[in-house]
Each structure stands twice: as structure tokens, then as C-alpha cells.
C-alpha atoms as a PDB file:
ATOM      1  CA  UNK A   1       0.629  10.092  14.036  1.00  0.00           C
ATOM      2  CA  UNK A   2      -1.898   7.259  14.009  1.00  0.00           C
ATOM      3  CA  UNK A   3      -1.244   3.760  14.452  1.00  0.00           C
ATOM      4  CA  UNK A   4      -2.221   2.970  11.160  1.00  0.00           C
ATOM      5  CA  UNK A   5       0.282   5.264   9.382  1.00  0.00           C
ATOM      6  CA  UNK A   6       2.649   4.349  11.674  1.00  0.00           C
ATOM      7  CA  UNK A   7       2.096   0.685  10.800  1.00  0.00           C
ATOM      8  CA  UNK A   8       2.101   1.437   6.813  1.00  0.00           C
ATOM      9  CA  UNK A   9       5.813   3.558   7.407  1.00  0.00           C
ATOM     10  CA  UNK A  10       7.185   0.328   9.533  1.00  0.00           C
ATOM     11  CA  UNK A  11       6.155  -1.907   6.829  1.00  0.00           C
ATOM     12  CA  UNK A  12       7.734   0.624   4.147  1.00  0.00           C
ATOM     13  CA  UNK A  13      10.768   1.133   6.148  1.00  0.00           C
ATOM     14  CA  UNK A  14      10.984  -2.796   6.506  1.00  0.00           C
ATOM     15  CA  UNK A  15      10.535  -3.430   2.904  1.00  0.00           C
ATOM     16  CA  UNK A  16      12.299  -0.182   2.110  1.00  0.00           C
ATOM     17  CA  UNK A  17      15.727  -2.338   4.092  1.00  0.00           C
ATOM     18  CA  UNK A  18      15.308  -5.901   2.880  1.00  0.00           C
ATOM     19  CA  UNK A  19      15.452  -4.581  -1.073  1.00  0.00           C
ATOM     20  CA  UNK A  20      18.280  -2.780  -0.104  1.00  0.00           C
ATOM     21  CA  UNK A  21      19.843  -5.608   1.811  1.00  0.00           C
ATOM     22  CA  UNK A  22      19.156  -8.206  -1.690  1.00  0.00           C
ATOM     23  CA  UNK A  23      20.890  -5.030  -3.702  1.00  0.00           C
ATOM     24  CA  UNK A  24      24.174  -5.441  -1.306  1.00  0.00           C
ATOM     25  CA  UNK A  25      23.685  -8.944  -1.535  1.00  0.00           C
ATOM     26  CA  UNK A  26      23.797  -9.657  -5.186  1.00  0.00           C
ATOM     27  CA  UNK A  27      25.838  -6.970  -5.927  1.00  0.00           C
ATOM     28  CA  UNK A  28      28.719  -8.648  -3.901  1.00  0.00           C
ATOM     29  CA  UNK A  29      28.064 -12.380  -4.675  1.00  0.00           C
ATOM     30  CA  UNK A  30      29.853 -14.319  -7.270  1.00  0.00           C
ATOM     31  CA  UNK A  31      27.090 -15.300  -9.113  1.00  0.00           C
ATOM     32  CA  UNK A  32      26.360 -18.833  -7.936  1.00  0.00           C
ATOM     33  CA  UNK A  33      23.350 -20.392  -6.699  1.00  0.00           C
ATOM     34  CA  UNK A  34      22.855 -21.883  -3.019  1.00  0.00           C
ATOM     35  CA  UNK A  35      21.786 -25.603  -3.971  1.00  0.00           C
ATOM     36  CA  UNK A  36      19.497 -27.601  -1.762  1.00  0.00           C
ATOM     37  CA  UNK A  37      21.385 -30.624  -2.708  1.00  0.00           C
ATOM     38  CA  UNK A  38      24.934 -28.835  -1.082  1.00  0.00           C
ATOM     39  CA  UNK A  39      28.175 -30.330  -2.911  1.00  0.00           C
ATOM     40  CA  UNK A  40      26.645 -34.087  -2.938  1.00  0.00           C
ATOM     41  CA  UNK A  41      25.805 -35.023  -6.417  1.00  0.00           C
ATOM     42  CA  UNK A  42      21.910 -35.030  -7.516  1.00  0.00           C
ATOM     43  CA  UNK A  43      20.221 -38.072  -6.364  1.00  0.00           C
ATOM     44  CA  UNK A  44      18.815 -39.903  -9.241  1.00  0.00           C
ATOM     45  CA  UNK A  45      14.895 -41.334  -9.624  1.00  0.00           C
ATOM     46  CA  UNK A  46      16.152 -44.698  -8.266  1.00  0.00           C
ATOM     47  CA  UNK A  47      17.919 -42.921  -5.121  1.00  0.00           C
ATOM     48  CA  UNK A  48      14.014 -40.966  -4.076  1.00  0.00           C
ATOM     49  CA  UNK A  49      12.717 -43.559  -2.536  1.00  0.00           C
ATOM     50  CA  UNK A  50      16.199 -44.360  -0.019  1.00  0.00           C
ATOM     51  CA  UNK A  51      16.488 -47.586   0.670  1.00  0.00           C
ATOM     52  CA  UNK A  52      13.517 -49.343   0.098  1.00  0.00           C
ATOM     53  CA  UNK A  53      12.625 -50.879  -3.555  1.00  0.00           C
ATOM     54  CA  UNK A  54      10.603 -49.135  -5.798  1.00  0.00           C
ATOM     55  CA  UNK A  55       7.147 -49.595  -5.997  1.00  0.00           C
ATOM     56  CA  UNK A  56       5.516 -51.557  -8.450  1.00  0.00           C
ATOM     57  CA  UNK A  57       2.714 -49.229 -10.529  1.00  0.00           C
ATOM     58  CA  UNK A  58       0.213 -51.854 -10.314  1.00  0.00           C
ATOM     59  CA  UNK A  59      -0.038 -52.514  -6.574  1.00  0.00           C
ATOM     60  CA  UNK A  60      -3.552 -51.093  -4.998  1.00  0.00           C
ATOM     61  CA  UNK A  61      -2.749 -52.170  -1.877  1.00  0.00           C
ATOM     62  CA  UNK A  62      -4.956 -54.503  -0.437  1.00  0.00           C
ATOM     63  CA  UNK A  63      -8.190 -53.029  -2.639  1.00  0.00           C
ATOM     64  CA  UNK A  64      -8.856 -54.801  -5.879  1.00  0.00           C
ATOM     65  CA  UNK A  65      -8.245 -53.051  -8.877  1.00  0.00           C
ATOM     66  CA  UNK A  66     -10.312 -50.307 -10.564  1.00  0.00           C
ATOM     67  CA  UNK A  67     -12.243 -51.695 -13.016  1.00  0.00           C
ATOM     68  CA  UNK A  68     -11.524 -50.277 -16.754  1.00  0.00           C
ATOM     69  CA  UNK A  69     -14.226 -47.470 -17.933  1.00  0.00           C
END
């Protein structure tokens, strides 16, 4: 057997197990999705930026503004 068929079965046999592994999986589960977030509620726009105040839109930093077109 050559190393490149033997590289294309491993990669079948791999793929072949992991869609049989998300078949067990969601056959199993209850239905409900893993959050990022865990049980804490979602953070709202305000709550992005931690503690610090929001920006203000207008602020360039220390560069003048644009000038209009």
C-alpha cells in the first residue's frame, strides 16, 4: 500500500469516526445549545466596552478631523 493511499484511508477513517461521533452526539442530547455567554445573562451594548465609558463618535484622537468631501 502506498503512503498516499494510506494517507487518503486515515483521513477517511478519521472523518469516517468524527460524523459518527456528531450522530451519537446529537442523537443523545436534549436539544439545547452550548452558549458562549454560560448561564450569565447577555451583556448589553453599554456592558462591551467593561468598565470604561463609551466612546464618543466624534473623537479622532489627536488628528484633526477629516475634512467633508
Amino acid at each position: 500500500m502506498s503512503r498516499i493511499l494510506a494517507s487518503v484511508s486515515l483521513a477517511m477513517l478519521v472523518l469516517t469516526v468524527a460524523m459518527g461521533l456528531k450522530t451519537v452526539v446529537t442523537k443523545h442530547g436534549d436539544g439545547s445549545f452550548v452558549m458562549a455567554n454560560g448561564t450569565a445573562p447577555a451583556p448589553t451594548l453599554s456592558q462591551k466596552n467593561g468598565p470604561d465609558p463609551l466612546p464618543a463618535p466624534w473623537k479622532n484622537g489627536p488628528d484633526p478631523l477629516p475634512a467633508p468631501w
